[in-house]
Protein backbone atom coordinates (compact mmCIF):
# COMPACT_ATOMS: atom_id res chain seq x y z
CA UNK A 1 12.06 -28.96 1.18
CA UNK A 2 10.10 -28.41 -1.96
CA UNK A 3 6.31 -28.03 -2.26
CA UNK A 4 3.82 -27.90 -4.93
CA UNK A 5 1.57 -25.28 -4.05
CA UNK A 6 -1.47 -25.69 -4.29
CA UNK A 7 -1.41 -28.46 -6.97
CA UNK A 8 0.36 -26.03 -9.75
CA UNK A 9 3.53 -26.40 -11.60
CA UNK A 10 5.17 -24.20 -9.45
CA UNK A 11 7.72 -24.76 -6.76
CA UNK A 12 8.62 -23.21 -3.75
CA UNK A 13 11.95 -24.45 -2.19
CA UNK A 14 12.84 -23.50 1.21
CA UNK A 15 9.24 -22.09 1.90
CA UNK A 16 9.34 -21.66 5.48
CA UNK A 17 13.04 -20.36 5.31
CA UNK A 18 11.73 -17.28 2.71
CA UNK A 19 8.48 -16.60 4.73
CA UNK A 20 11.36 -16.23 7.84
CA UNK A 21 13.70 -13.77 5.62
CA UNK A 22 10.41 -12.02 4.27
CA UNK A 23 9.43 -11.24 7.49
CA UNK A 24 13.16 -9.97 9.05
CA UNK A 25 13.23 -8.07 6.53
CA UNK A 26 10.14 -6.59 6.63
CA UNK A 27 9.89 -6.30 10.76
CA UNK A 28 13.68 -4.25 10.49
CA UNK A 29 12.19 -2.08 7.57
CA UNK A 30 8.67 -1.31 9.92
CA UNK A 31 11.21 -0.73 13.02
CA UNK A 32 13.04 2.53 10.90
CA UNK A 33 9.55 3.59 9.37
CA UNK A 34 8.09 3.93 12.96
CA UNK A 35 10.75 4.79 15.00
CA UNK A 36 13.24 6.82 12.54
CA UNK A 37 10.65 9.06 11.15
CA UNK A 38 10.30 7.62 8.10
CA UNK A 39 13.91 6.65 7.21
CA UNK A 40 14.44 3.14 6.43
CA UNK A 41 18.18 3.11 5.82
CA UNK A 42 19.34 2.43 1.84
CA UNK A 43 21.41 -0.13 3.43
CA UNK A 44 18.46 -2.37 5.00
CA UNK A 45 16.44 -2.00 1.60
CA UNK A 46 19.25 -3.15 -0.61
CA UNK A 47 20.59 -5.84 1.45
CA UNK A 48 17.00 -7.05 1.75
CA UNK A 49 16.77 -7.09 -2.15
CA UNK A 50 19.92 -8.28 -2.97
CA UNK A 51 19.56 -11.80 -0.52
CA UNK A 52 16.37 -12.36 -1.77
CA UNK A 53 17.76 -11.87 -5.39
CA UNK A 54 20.54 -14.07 -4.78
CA UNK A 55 18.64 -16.66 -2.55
CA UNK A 56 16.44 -17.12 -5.53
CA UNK A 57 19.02 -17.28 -8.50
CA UNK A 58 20.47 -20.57 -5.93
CA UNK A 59 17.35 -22.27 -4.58
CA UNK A 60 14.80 -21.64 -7.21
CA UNK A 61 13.77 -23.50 -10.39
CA UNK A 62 13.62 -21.70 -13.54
CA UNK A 63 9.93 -21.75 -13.93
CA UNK A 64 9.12 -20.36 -10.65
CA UNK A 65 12.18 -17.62 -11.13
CA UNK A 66 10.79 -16.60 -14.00
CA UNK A 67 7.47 -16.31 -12.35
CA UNK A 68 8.70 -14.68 -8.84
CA UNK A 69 10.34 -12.44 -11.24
CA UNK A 70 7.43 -11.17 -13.33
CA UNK A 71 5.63 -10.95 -10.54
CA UNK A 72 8.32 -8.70 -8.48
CA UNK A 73 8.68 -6.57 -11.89
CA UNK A 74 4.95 -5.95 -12.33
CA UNK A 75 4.33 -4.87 -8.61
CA UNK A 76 7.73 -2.61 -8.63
CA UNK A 77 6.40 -0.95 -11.53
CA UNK A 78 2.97 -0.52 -10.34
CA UNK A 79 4.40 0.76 -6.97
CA UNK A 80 7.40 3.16 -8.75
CA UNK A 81 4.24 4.63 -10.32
CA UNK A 82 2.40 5.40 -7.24
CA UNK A 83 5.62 6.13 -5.58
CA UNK A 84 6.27 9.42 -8.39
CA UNK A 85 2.63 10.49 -7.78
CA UNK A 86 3.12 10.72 -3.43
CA UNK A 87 1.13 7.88 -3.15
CA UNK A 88 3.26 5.37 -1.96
CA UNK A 89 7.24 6.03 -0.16
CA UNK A 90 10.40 4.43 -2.33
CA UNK A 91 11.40 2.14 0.77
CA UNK A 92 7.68 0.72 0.58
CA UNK A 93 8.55 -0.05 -3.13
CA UNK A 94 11.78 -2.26 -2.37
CA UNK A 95 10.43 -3.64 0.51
CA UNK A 96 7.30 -4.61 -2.02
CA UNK A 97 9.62 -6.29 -4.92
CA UNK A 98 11.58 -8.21 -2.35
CA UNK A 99 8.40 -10.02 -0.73
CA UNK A 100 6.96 -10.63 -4.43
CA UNK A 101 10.77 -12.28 -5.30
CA UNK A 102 10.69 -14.22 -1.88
CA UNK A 103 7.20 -15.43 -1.84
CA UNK A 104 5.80 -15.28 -5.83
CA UNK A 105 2.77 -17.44 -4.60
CA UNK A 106 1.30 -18.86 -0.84
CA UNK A 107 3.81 -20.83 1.38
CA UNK A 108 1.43 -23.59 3.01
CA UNK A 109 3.63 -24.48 5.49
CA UNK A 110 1.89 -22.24 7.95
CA UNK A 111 -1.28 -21.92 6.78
CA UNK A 112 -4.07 -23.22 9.98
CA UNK A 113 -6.63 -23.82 6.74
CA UNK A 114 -6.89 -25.13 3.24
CA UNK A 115 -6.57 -22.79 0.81
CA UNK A 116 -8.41 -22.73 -2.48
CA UNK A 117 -6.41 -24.25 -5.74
CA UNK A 118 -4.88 -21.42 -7.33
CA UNK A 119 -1.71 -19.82 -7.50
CA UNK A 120 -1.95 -16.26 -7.22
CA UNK A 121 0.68 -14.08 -6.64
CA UNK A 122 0.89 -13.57 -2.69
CA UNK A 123 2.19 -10.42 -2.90
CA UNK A 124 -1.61 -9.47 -3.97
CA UNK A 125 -3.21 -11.06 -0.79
CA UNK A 126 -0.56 -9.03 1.47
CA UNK A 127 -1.03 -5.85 0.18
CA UNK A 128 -4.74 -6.41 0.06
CA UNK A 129 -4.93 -6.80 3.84
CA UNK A 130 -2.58 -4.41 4.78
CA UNK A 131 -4.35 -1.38 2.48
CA UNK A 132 -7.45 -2.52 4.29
CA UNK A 133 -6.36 -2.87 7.90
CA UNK A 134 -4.65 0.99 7.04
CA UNK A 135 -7.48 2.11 5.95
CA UNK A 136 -9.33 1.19 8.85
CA UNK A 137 -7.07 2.96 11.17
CA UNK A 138 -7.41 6.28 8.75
CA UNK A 139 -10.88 6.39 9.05
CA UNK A 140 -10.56 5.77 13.26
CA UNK A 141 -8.29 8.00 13.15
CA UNK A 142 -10.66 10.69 11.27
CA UNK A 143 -13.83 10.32 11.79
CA UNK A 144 -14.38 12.01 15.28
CA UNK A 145 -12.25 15.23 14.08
CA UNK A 146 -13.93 15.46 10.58
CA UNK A 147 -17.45 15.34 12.16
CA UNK A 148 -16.33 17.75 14.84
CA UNK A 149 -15.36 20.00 12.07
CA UNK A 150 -18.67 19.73 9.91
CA UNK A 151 -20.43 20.94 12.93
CA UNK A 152 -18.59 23.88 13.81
CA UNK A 153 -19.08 24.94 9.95
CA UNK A 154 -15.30 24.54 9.31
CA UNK A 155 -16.12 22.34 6.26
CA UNK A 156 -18.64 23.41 3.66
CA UNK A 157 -19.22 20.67 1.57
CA UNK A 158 -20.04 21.35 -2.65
CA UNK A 159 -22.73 19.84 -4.81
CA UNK A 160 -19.66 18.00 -6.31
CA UNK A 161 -18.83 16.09 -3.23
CA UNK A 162 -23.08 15.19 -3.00
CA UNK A 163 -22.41 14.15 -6.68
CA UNK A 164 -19.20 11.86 -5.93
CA UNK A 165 -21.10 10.56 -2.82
CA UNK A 166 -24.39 9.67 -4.78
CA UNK A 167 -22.24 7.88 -7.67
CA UNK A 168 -20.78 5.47 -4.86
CA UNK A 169 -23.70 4.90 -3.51
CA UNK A 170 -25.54 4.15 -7.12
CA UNK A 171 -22.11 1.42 -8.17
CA UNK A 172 -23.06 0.01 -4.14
CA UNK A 173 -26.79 -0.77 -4.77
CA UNK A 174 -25.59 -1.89 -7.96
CA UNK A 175 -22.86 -4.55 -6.88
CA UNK A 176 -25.23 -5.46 -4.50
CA UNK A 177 -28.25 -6.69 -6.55
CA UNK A 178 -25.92 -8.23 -9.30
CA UNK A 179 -23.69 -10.26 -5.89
CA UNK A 180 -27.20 -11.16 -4.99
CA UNK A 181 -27.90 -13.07 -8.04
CA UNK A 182 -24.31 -14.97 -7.94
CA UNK A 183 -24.33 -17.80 -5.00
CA UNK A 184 -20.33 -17.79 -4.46
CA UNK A 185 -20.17 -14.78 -2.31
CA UNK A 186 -19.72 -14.69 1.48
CA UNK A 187 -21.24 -11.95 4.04
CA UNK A 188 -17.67 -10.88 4.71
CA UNK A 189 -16.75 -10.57 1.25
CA UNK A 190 -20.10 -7.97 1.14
CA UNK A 191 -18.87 -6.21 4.90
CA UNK A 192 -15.77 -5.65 3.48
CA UNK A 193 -16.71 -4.13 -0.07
CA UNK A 194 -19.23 -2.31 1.85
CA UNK A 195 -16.17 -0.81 3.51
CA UNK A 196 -14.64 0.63 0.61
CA UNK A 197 -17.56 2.25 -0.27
CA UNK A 198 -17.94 4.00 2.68
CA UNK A 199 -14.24 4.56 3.28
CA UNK A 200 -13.99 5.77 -0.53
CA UNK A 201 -17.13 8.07 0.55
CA UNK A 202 -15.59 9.74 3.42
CA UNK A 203 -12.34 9.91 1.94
CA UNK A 204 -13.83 12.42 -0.69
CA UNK A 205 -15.98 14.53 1.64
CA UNK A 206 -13.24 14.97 4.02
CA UNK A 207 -10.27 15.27 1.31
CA UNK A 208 -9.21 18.23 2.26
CA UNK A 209 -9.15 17.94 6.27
CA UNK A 210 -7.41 14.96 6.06
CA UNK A 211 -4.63 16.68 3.83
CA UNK A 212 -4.61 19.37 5.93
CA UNK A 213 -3.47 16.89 9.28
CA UNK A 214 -0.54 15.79 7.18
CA UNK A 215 0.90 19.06 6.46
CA UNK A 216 3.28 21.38 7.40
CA UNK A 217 4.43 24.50 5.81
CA UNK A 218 8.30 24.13 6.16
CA UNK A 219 11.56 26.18 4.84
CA UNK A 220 13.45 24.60 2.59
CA UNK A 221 16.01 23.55 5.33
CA UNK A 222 13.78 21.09 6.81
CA UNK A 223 12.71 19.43 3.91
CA UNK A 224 14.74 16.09 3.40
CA UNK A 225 14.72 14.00 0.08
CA UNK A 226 11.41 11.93 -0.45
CA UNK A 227 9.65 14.17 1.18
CA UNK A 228 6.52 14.87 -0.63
CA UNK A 229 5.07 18.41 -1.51
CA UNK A 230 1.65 18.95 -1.30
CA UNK A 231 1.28 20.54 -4.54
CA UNK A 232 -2.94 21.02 -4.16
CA UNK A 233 -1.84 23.97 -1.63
CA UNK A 234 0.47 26.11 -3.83
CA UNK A 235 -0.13 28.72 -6.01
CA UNK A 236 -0.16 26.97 -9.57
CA UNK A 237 1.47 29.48 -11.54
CA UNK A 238 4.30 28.55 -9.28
CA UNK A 239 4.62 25.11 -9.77
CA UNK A 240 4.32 25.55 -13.95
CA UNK A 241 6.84 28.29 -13.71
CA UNK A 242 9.60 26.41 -11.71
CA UNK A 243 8.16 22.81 -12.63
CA UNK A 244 7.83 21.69 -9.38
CA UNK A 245 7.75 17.86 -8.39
CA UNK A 246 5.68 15.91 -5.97
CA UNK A 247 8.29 13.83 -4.74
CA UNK A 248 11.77 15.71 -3.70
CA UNK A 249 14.34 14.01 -4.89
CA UNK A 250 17.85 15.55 -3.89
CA UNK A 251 18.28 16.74 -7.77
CA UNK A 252 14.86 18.43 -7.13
CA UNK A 253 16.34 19.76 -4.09
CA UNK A 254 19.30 21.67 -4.98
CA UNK A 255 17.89 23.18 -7.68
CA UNK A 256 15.08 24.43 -5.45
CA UNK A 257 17.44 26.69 -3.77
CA UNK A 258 17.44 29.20 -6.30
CA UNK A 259 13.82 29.52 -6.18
CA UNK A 260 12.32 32.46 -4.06
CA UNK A 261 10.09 30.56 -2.43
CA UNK A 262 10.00 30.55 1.31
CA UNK A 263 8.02 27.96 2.35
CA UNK A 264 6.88 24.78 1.37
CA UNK A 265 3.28 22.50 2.31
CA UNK A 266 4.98 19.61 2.76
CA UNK A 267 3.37 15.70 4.10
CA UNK A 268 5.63 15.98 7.12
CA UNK A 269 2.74 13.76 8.95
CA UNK A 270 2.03 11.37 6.51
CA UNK A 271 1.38 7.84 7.94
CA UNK A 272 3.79 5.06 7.60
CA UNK A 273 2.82 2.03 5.47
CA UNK A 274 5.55 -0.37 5.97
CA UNK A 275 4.17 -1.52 9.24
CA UNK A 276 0.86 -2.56 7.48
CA UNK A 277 2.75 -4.48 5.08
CA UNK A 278 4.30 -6.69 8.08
CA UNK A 279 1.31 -6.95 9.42
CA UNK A 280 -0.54 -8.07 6.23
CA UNK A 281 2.35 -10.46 5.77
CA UNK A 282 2.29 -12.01 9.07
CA UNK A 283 -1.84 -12.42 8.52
CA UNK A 284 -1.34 -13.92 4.96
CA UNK A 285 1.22 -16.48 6.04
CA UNK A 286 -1.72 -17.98 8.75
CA UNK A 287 -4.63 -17.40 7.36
CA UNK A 288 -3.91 -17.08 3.25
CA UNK A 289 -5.64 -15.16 0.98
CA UNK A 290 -8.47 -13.55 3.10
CA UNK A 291 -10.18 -11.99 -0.55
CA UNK A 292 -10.74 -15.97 -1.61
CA UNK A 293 -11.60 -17.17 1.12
CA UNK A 294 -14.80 -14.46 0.95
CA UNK A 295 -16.00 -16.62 -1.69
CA UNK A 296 -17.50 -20.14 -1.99
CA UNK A 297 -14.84 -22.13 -3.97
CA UNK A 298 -14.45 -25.59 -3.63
CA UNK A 299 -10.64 -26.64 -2.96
């Protein structure tokens, strides 16, 4: 089967057989980041990679390969960059690429509404509901203990978080007038950048509660590769004088036994984001890209 999506120039073959692999692949890689404390096995995330690799190189045409593969390279890149700064775990990266390679634009076979004409990558509107449904569950997850601790005087909060807060607030009201002016916007597409606003808000008050949940100070023994130090809670002479990386990669390990260091703050708690993914998979394949269908364009 081979579709024209969307009325572009680029084909999808096998549509419904990739958005099946895509999500296999994804729903094993979510299993092992939920229920193997983090550990998706190399295995899984290379045999993922390499069947969507080859499943493409035999099924697609050269214009869409070329595209699936700019797409995947872009987003790797993007996500090996977040990946050396803690933000975002190497599994999350493959399992990324090999959704981008799979699925380089929307898959209508699935879809319960008509999408607007374009051809954006799809990668885009997964990740863009599954950092927003995460989010969500952060801030549940948050609120009631950083509110507890404001009132007990455990956090004292600086004129620079007032500052940060007041900037926000300034870019809101003015989004808000300019979106006012424009007739193509929907009231979800306002609830929802309303909500990174206020997420981005309490994010920055609470910074440093939040951080605190995630970590553990740990020996050297229990720290395993990929683990992430929390380098905001050592001593910085430290870090300069043994050049210490975020991410621990099992180089970084060995030579961090002949350090004198004891113990380490380490994200031993950090949330899983593979799950998210699935789940903003799963919600793009039904309902498409939920950040254009905010707006008022005509299909």
């Amino acid at each position: 089967m081979m579709d024209y999506i969307f009325n572009t120039d680029i084909l999808l073959p096998f549509s419904m057989l990739r958005a099946l692999i895509a999500v296999l692949g994804t729903s094993a890689a979510a299993y092992f980041d939920l229920y193997n404390n983090r550990n998706i096995p190399n295995s899984l995330l290379y045999a993922f990679l390499g069947i969507t690799i080859l499943f493409d190189i035999a099924t697609m045409p050269l214009p869409t390969l070329i595209y699936a593969g700019a797409v995947a390279l872009i987003v790797a890149l993007f996500g090996f960059v977040l990946y050396r700064m803690g933000q975002l775990g190497g599994a999350d990266v493959f399992i990324i690429a090999s959704i981008a390679l799979l699925l380089p634009v929307q898959p209508p076979d699935l879809l319960i509404s008509a999408m607007p004409p374009f051809a954006f990558p799809f990668i885009l509107s997964v990740l863009f509901v599954a950092g927003i449904s995460f989010m969500l569950v952060m801030l549940a997850t948050n609120v009631l203990p950083a509110f507890a601790a404001l009132r007990k005087g455990k956090i004292k909060l600086g004129l620079d978080k007032y500052l940060y807060v007041a900037i926000i607030i300034a870019c809101y009201i003015a989004f808000i007038y300019f979106a006012s002016t424009l007739s193509f916007f929907e009231p979800l597409y306002f609830a929802i950048f309303t909500l990174l606003l206020a997420s981005s808000a309490f994010f920055i008050i609470f910074r440093e509660l939040i951080i605190g949940n995630m970590v553990e100070m740990v020996p050297l023994s229990k720290i395993d590769e990929e683990d992430v130090l929390c380098l905001e809670k050592m001593d910085q002479r430290l870090i300069v004088k043994y050049n210490l990386a975020r991410v621990l990669t099992l180089s970084e390990l060995k030579r961090m036994k002949k350090f004198p260091i004891r113990k380490y703050p380490v994200f031993k708690r950090m949330p899983v984001f593979v799950p998210y993914i699935l789940f903003g998979l799963l919600v793009s394949l039904v309902l498409g890209d939920l950040l254009l269908l905010t707006m008022k364009l005509s299909i």
